[in-house]
C-alpha atoms as a PDB file:
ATOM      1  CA  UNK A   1       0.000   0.000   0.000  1.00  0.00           C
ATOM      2  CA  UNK A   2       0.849   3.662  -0.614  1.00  0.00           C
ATOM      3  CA  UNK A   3       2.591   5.989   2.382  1.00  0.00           C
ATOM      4  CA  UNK A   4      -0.755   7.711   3.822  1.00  0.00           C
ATOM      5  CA  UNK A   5      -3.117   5.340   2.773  1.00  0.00           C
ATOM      6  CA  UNK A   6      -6.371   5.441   5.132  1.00  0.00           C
ATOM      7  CA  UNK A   7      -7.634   1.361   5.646  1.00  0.00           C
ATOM      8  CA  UNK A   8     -10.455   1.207   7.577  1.00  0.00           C
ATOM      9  CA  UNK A   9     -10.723  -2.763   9.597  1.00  0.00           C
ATOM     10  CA  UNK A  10     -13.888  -4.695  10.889  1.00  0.00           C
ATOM     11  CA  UNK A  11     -13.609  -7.165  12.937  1.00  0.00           C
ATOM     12  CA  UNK A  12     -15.292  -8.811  15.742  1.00  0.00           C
ATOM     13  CA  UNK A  13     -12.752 -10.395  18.085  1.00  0.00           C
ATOM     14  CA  UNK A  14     -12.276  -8.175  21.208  1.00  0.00           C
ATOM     15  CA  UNK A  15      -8.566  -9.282  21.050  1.00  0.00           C
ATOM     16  CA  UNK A  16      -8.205  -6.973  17.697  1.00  0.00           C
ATOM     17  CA  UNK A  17      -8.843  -4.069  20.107  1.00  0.00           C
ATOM     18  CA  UNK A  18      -5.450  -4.113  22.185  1.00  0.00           C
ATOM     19  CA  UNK A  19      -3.732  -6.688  18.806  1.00  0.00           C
ATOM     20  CA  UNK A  20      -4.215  -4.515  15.778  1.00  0.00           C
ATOM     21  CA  UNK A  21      -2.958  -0.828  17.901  1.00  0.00           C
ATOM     22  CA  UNK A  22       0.057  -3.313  18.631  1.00  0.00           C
ATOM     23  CA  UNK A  23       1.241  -4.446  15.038  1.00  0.00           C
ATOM     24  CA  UNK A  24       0.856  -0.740  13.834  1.00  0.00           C
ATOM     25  CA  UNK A  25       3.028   0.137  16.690  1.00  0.00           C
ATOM     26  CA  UNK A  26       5.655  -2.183  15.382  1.00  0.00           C
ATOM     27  CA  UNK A  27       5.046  -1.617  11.950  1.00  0.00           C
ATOM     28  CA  UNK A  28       4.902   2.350  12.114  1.00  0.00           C
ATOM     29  CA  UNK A  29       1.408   2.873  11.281  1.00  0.00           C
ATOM     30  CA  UNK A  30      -1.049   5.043  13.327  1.00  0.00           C
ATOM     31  CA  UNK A  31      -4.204   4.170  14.398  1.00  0.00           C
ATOM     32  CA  UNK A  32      -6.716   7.482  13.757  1.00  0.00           C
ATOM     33  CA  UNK A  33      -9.624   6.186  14.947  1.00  0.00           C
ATOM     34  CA  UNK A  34     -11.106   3.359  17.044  1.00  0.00           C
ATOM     35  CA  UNK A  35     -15.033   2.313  17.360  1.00  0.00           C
ATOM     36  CA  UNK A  36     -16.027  -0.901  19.328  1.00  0.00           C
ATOM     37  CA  UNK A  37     -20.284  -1.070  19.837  1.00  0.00           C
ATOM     38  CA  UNK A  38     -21.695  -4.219  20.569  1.00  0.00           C
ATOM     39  CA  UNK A  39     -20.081  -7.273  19.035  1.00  0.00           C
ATOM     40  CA  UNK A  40     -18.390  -4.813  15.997  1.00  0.00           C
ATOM     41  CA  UNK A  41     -15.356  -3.063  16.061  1.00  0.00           C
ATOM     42  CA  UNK A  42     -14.074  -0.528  13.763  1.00  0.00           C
ATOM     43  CA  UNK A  43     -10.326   0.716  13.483  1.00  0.00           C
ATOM     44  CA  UNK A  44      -9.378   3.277  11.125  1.00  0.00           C
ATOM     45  CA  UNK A  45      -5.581   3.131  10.421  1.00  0.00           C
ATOM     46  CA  UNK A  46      -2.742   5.497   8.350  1.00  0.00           C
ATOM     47  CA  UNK A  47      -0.434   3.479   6.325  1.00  0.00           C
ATOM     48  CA  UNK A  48       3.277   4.550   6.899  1.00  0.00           C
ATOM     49  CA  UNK A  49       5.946   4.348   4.418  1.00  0.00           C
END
């Protein structure tokens, strides 16, 4: 993917809420935006180059 790419992830395991922040971490992407209602969970993320 492209440097500044926005990906927007759906998912549904509650372990994607503390797993996904963590690989961007390591990877040196930034998470903009996080949504968790219900059962769904949202996470907006900014591709780094």
């Amino acid at each position: 993917m492209t440097p500044g790419t926005i990906l927007k992830v759906l998912a549904t395991d509650p372990g994607s809420l503390e797993d996904i922040p963590a690989w961007c971490r390591v990877h040196g992407h930034t998470v903009l935006e996080t949504r968790h209602e219900h059962h769904d969970i949202q996470l907006v993320i900014r591709v780094s180059g």
